[in-house]
Protein backbone atom coordinates (compact mmCIF):
# COMPACT_ATOMS: atom_id res chain seq x y z
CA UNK A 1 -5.56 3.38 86.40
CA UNK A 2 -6.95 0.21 87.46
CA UNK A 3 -9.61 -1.30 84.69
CA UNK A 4 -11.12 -4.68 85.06
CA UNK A 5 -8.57 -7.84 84.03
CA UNK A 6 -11.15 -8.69 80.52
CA UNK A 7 -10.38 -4.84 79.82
CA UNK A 8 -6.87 -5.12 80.02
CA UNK A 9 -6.64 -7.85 78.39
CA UNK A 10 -8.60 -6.84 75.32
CA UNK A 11 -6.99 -3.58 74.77
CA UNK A 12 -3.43 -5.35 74.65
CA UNK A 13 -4.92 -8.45 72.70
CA UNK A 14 -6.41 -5.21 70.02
CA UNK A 15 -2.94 -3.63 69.80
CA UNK A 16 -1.86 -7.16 68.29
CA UNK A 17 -2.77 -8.92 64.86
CA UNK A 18 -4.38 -12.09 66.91
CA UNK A 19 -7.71 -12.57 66.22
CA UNK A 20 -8.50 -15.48 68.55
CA UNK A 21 -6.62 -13.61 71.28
CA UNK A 22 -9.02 -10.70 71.05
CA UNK A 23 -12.04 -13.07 70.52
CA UNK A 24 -11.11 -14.80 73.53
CA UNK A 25 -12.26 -11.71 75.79
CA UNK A 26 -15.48 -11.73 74.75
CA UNK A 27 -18.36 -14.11 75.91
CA UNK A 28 -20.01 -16.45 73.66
CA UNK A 29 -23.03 -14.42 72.70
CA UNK A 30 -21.08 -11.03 72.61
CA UNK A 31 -22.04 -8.13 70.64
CA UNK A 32 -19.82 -5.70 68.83
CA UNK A 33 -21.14 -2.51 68.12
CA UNK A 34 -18.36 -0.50 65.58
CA UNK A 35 -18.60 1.73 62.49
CA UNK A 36 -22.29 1.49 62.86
CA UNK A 37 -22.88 -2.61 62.40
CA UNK A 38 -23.33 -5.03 64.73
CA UNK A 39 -21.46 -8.59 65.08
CA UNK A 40 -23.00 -10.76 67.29
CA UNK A 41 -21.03 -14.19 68.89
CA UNK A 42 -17.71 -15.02 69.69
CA UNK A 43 -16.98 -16.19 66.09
CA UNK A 44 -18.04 -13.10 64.25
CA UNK A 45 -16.22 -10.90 67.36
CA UNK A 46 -13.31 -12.91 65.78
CA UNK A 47 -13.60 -12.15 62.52
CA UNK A 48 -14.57 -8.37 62.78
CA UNK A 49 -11.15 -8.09 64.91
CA UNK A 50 -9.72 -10.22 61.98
CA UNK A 51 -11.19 -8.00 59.05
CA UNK A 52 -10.23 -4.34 61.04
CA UNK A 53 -6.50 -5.16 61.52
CA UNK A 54 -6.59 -6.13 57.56
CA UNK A 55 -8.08 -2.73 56.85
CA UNK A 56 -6.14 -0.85 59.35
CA UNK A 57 -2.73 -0.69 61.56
CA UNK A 58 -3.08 1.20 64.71
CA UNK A 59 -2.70 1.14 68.44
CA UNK A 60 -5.18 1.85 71.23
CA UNK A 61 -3.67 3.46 74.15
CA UNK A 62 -6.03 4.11 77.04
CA UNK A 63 -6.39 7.48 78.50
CA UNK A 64 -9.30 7.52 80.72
CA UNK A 65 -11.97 5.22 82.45
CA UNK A 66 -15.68 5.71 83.55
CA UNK A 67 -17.08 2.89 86.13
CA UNK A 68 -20.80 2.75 86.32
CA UNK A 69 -23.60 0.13 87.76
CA UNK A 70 -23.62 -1.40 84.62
CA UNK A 71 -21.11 -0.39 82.28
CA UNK A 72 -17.34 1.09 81.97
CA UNK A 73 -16.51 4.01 79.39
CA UNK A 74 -13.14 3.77 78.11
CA UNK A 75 -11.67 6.57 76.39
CA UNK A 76 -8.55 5.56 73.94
CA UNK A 77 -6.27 7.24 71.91
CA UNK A 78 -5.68 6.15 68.84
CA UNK A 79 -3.43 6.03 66.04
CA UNK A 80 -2.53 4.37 63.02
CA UNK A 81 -3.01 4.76 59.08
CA UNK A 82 -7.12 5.53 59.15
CA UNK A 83 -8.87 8.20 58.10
CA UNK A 84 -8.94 10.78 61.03
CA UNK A 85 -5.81 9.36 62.76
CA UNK A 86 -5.27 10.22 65.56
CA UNK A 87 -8.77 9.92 67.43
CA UNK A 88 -9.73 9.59 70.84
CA UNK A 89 -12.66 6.49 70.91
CA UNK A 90 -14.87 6.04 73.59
CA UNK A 91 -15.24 2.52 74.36
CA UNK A 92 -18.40 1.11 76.22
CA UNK A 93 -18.01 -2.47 78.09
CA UNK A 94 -20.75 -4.30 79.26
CA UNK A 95 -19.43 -7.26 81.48
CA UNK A 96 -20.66 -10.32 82.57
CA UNK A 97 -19.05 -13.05 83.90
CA UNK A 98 -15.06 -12.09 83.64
CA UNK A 99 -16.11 -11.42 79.87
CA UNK A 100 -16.73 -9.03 77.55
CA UNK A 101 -20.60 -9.17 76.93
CA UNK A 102 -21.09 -6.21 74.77
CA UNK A 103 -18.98 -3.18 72.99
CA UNK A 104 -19.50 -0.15 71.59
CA UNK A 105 -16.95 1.55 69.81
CA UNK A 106 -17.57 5.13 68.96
């Protein structure tokens, strides 16, 4: 399955303990939707990556992917030592300019 490069790149940077490399994905005003907060700005995309590997190990493999006009719905499969592992998460990626200009991870 072909997914946009910034997709890629952010699911393999995720299934990695590097912050900066996952923060690096995301434009500079970026907002993170996940477990039902928001972060907003590349800094604070950084640090929620940051603060979820230290509360959890696990690996996001992607199963399935959803193209619309404005918007791409990634479905992952993951596992790892959370409650409810293993999940499939639908991922939804707003893009703008070769980055990553809003998520939401449900």
């Amino acid at each position: 399955m072909q997914l946009p490069q910034v997709i890629a790149d952010y699911f393999a940077a995720a299934n990695t303990d590097d912050a900066d490399r996952v923060a690096a994905c995301f434009a500079d005003d970026a907002v993170v939707r996940d477990e039902g907060r928001d972060v907003c700005g590349r800094s604070a995309v950084r640090d929620w990556a940051q603060e979820t590997r230290r509360k959890y190990r696990y690996h996001a493999e992607v199963r399935t992917a959803e193209a619309a006009a404005d918007h791409t719905i990634i479905t992952a499969y993951l596992t790892g030592d959370f409650p409810g592992s293993p999940i499939d998460l639908r991922y939804r990626f707003k893009l703008a300019g070769g980055k990553i200009a809003a998520l939401e991870i449900g």
